[in-house]
C-alpha atoms as a PDB file:
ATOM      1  CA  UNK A   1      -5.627   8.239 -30.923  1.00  0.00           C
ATOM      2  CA  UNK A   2      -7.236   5.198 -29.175  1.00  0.00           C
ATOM      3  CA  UNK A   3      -9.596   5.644 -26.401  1.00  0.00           C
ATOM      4  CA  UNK A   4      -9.353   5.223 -23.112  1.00  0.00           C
ATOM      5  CA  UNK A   5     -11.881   3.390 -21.234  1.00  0.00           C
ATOM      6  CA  UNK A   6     -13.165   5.102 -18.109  1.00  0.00           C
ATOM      7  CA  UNK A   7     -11.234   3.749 -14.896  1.00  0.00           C
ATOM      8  CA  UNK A   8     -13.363   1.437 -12.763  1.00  0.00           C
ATOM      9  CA  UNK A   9     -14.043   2.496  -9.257  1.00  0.00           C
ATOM     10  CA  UNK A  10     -14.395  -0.037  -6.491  1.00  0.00           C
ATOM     11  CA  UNK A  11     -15.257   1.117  -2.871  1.00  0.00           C
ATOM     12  CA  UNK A  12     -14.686  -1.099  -0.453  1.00  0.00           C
ATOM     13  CA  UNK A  13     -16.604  -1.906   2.682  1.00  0.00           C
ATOM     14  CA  UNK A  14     -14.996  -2.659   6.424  1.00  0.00           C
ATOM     15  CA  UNK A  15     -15.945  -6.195   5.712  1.00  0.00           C
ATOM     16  CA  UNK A  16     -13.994  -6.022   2.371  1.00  0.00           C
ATOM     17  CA  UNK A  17     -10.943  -5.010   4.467  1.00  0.00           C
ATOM     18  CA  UNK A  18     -11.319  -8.162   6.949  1.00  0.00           C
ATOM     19  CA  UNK A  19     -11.114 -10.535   4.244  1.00  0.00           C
ATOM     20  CA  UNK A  20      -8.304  -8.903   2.094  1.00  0.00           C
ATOM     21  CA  UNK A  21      -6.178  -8.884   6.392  1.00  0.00           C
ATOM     22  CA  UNK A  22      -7.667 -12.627   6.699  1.00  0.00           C
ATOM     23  CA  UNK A  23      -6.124 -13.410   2.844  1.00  0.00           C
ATOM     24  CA  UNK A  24      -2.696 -11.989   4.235  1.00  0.00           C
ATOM     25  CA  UNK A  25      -2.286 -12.782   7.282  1.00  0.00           C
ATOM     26  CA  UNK A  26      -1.673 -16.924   6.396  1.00  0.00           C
ATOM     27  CA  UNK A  27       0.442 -15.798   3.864  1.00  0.00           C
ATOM     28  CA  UNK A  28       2.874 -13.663   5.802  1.00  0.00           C
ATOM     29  CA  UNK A  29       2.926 -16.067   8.379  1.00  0.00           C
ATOM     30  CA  UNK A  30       4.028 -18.747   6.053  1.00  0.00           C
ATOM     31  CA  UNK A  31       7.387 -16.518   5.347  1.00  0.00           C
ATOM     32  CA  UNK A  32       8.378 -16.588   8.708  1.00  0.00           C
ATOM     33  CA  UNK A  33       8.284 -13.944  11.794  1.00  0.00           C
ATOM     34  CA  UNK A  34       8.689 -10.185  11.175  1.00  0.00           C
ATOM     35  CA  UNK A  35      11.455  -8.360  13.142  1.00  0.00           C
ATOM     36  CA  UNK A  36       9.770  -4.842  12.171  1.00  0.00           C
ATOM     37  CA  UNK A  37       7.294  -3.294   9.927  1.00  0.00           C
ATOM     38  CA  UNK A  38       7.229  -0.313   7.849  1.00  0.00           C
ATOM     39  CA  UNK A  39       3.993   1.956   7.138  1.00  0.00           C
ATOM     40  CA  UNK A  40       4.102   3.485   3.459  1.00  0.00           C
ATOM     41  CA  UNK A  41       2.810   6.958   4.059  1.00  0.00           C
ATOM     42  CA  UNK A  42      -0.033   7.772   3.959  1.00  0.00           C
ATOM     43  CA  UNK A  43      -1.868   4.649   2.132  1.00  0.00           C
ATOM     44  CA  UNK A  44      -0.620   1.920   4.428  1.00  0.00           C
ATOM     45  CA  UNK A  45      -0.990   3.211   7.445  1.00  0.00           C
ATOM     46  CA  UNK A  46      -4.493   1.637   8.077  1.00  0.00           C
ATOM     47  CA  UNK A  47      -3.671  -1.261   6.180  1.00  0.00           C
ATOM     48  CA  UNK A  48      -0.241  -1.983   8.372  1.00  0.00           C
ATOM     49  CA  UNK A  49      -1.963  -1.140  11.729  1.00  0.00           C
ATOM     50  CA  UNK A  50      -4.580  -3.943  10.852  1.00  0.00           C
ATOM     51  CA  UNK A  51      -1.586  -6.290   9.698  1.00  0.00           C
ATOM     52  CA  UNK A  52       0.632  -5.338  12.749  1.00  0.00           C
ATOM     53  CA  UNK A  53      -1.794  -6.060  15.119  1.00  0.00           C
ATOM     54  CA  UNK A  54      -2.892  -9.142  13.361  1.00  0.00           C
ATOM     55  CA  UNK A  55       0.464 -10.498  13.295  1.00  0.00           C
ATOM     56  CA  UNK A  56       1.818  -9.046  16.771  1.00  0.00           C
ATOM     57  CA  UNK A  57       4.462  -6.995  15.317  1.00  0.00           C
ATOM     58  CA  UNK A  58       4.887  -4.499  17.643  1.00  0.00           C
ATOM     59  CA  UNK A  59       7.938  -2.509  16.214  1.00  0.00           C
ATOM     60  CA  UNK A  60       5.698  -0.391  13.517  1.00  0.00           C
ATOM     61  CA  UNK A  61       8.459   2.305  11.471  1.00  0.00           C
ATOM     62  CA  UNK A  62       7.271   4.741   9.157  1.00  0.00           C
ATOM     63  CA  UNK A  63       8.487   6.009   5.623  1.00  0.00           C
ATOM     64  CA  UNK A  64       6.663   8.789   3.509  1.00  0.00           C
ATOM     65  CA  UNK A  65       7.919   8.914  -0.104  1.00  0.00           C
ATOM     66  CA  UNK A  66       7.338  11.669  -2.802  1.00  0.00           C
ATOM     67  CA  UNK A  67       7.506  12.052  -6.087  1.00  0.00           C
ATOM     68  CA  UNK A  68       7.897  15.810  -7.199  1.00  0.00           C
ATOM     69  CA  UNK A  69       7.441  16.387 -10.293  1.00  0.00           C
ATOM     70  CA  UNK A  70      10.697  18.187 -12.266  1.00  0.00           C
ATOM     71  CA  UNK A  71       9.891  20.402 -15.016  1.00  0.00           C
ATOM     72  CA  UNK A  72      13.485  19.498 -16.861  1.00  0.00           C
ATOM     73  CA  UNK A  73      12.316  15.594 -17.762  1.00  0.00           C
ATOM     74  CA  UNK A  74       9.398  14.901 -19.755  1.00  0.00           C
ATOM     75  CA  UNK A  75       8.647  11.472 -18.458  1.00  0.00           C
ATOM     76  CA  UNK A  76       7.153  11.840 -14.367  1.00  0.00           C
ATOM     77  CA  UNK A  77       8.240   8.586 -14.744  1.00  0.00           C
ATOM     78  CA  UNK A  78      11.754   8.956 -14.396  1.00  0.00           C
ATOM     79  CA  UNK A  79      11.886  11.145 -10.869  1.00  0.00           C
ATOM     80  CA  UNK A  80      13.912   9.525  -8.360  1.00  0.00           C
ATOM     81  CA  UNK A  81      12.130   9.669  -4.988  1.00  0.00           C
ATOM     82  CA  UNK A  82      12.863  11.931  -2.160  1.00  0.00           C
ATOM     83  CA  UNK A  83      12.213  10.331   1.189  1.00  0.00           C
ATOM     84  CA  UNK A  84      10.600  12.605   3.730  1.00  0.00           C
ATOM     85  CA  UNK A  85      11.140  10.530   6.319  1.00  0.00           C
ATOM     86  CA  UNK A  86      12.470   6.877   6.891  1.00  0.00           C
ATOM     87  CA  UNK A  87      13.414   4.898   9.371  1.00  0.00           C
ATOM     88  CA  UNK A  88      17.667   4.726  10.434  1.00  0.00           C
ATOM     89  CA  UNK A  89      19.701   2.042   9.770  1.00  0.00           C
ATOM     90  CA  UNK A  90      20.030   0.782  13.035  1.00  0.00           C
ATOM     91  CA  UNK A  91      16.582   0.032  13.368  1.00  0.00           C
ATOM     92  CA  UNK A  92      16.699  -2.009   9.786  1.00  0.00           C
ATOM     93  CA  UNK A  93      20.386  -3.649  10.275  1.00  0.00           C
ATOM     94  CA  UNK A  94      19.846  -7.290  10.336  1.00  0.00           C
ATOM     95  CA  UNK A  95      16.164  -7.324  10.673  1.00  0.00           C
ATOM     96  CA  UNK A  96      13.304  -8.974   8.973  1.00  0.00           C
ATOM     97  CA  UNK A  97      11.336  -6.169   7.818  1.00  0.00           C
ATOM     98  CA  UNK A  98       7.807  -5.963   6.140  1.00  0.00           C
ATOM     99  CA  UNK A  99       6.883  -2.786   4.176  1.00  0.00           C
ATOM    100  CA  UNK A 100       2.891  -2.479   4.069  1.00  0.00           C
ATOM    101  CA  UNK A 101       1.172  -0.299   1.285  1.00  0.00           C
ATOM    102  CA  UNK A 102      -2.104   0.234   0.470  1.00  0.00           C
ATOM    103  CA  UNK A 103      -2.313  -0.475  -3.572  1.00  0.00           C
ATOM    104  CA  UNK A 104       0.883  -1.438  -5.651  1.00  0.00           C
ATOM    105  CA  UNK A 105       0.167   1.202  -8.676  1.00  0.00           C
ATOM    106  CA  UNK A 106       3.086   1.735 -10.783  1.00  0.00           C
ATOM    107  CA  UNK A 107       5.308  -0.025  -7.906  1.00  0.00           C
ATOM    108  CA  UNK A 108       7.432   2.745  -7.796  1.00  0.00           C
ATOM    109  CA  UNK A 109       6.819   4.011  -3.902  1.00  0.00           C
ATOM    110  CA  UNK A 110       7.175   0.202  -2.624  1.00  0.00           C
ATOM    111  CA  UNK A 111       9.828  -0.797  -4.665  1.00  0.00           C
ATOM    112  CA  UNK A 112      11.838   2.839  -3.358  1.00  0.00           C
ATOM    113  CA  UNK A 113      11.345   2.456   0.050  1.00  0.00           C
ATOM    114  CA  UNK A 114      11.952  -1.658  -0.450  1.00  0.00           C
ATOM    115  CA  UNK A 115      15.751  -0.938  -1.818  1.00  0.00           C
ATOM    116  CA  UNK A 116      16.390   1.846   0.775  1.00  0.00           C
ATOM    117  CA  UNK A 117      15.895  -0.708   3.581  1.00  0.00           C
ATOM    118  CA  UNK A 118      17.660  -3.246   1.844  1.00  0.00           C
ATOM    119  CA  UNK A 119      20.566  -0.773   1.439  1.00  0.00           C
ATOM    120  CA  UNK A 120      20.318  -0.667   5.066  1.00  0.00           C
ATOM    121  CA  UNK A 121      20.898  -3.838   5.748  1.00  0.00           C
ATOM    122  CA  UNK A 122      16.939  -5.254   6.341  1.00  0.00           C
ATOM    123  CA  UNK A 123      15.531  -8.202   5.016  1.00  0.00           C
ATOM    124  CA  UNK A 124      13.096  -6.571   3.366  1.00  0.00           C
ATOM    125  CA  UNK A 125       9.335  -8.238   1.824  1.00  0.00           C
ATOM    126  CA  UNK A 126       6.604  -6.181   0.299  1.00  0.00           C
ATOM    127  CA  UNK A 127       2.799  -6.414   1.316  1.00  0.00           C
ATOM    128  CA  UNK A 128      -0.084  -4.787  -0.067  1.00  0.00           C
ATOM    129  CA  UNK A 129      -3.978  -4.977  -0.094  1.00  0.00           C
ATOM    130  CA  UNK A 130      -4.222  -4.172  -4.150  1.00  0.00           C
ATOM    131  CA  UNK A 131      -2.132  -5.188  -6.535  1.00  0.00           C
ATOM    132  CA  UNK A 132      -2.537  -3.674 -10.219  1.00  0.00           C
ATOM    133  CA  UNK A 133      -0.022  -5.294 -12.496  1.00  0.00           C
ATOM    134  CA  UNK A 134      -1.626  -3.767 -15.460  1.00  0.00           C
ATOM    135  CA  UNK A 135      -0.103  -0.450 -14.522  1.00  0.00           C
ATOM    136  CA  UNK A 136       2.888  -1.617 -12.640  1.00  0.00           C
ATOM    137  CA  UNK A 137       6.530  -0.130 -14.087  1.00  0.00           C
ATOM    138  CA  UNK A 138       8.579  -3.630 -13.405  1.00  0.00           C
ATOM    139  CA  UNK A 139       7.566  -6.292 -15.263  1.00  0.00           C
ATOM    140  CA  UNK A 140       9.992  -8.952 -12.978  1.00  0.00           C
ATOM    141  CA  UNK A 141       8.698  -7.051  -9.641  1.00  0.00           C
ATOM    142  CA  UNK A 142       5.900  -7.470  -7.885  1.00  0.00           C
ATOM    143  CA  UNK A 143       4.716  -7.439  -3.840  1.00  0.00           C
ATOM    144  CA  UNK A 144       5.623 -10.552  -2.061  1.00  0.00           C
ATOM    145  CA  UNK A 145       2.375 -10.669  -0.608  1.00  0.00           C
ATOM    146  CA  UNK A 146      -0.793  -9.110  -1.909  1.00  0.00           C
ATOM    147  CA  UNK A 147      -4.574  -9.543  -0.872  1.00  0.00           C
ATOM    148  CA  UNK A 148      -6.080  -9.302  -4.318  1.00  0.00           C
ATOM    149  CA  UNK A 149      -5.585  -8.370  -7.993  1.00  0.00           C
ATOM    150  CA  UNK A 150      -7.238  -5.252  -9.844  1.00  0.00           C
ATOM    151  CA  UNK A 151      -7.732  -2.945 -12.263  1.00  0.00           C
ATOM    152  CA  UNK A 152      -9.859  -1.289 -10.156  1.00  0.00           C
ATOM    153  CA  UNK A 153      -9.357   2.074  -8.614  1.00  0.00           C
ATOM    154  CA  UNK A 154      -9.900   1.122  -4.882  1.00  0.00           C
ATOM    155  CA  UNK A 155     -11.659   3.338  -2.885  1.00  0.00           C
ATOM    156  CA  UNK A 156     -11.008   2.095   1.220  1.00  0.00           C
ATOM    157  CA  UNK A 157     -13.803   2.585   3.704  1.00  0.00           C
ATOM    158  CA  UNK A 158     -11.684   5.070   5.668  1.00  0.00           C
ATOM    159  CA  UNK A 159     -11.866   7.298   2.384  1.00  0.00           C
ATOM    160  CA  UNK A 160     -14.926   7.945   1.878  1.00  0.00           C
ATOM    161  CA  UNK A 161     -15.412  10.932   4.053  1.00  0.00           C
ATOM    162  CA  UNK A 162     -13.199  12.616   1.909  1.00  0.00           C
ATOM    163  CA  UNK A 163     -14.852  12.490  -1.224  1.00  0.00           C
ATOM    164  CA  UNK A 164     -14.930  10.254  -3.733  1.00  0.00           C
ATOM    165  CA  UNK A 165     -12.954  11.758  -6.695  1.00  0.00           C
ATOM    166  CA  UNK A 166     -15.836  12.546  -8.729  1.00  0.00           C
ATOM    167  CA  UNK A 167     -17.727   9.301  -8.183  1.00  0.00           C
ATOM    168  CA  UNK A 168     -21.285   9.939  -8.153  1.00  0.00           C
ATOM    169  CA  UNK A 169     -24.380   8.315  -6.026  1.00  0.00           C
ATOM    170  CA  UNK A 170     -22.443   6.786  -3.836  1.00  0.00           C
ATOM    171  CA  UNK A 171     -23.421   8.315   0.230  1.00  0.00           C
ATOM    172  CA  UNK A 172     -21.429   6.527   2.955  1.00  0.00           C
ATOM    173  CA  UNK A 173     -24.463   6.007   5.908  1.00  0.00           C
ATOM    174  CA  UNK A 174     -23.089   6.367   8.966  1.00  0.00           C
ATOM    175  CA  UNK A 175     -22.911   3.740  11.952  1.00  0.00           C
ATOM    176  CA  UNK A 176     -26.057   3.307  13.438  1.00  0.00           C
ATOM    177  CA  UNK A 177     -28.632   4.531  10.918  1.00  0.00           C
ATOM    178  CA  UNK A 178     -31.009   2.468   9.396  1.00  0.00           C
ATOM    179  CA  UNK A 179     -29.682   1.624   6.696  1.00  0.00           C
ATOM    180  CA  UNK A 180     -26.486   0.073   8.093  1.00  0.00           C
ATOM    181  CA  UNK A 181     -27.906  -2.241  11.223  1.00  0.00           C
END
């Protein structure tokens, strides 16, 4: 069997945020105005509240996605999703509509909730902060706008407090101590 190198781990600062929304932001612009936007559960919704404002879109939707595992296939891979909650079609019918995530992994999630409001009726156009196309499923798919490329696994500032996964040394200071001003 080959080995597997360790996955890197990047962790991000607020600043790193800024620049990935000042990246985007020209970019989406450049595609035309936005009728609506729709927050991936739970990974874009800091990432699409920072876009939304950016780009005064004030008609923010939401969609959460899963993946449940079924014990009958072998290959997680092949689950379709189940959408916990999405937005109706009347609120997609017709409209311009930009679905923010916070990584593109596999693609799977974006690419679900992409078709669903295309099947709808929306114009749809993906958006994320990460984009990993070394793990992504669709080799002709990708976001239609993305802040940066990785391999990384991105860790985002508002993260931290939840612990890091196993990543050691690494102590978020908080605002105001030494350390940070």
């Amino acid at each position: 069997m080959a080995q597997q190198r360790p996955i890197r781990h990047e962790i991000l600062t607020w600043d790193d945020v800024d620049k990935l929304v000042d990246v985007l932001v020209p970019q989406i612009r450049s595609a035309g105005r936005f009728d609506a936007m729709i927050l991936i559960t739970r990974g874009g919704i800091v990432p699409g509240g920072l876009l939304a404002e950016a780009l005064d879109i004030s008609e923010v939707l939401t969609a959460a996605v899963s993946f449940s595992e079924d014990p009958l296939l072998k290959e997680e891979m092949k689950i379709w999703p189940r959408f916990l909650q999405f937005p109706t079609n009347a609120l997609l019918t017709g409209r311009r509509v930009l679905t923010v995530d916070d990584v593109w992994g596999s693609g799977r999630t974006s690419t679900a909730v992409k078709s669903r409001a295309e099947a709808a009726g929306a114009v749809t156009h993906t958006c994320v902060f990460h984009f990993n196309p070394y793990r992504s499923l669709f080799s002709k798919a990708e976001p239609d706008f993305y802040g940066a490329i990785t391999d990384a696994f991105i860790v985002y500032p508002w993260e931290t407090d939840r612990g890091l996964l196993g990543i050691s040394g690494f102590t978020p200071n908080p605002i105001g101590s030494p350390e940070t001003n």
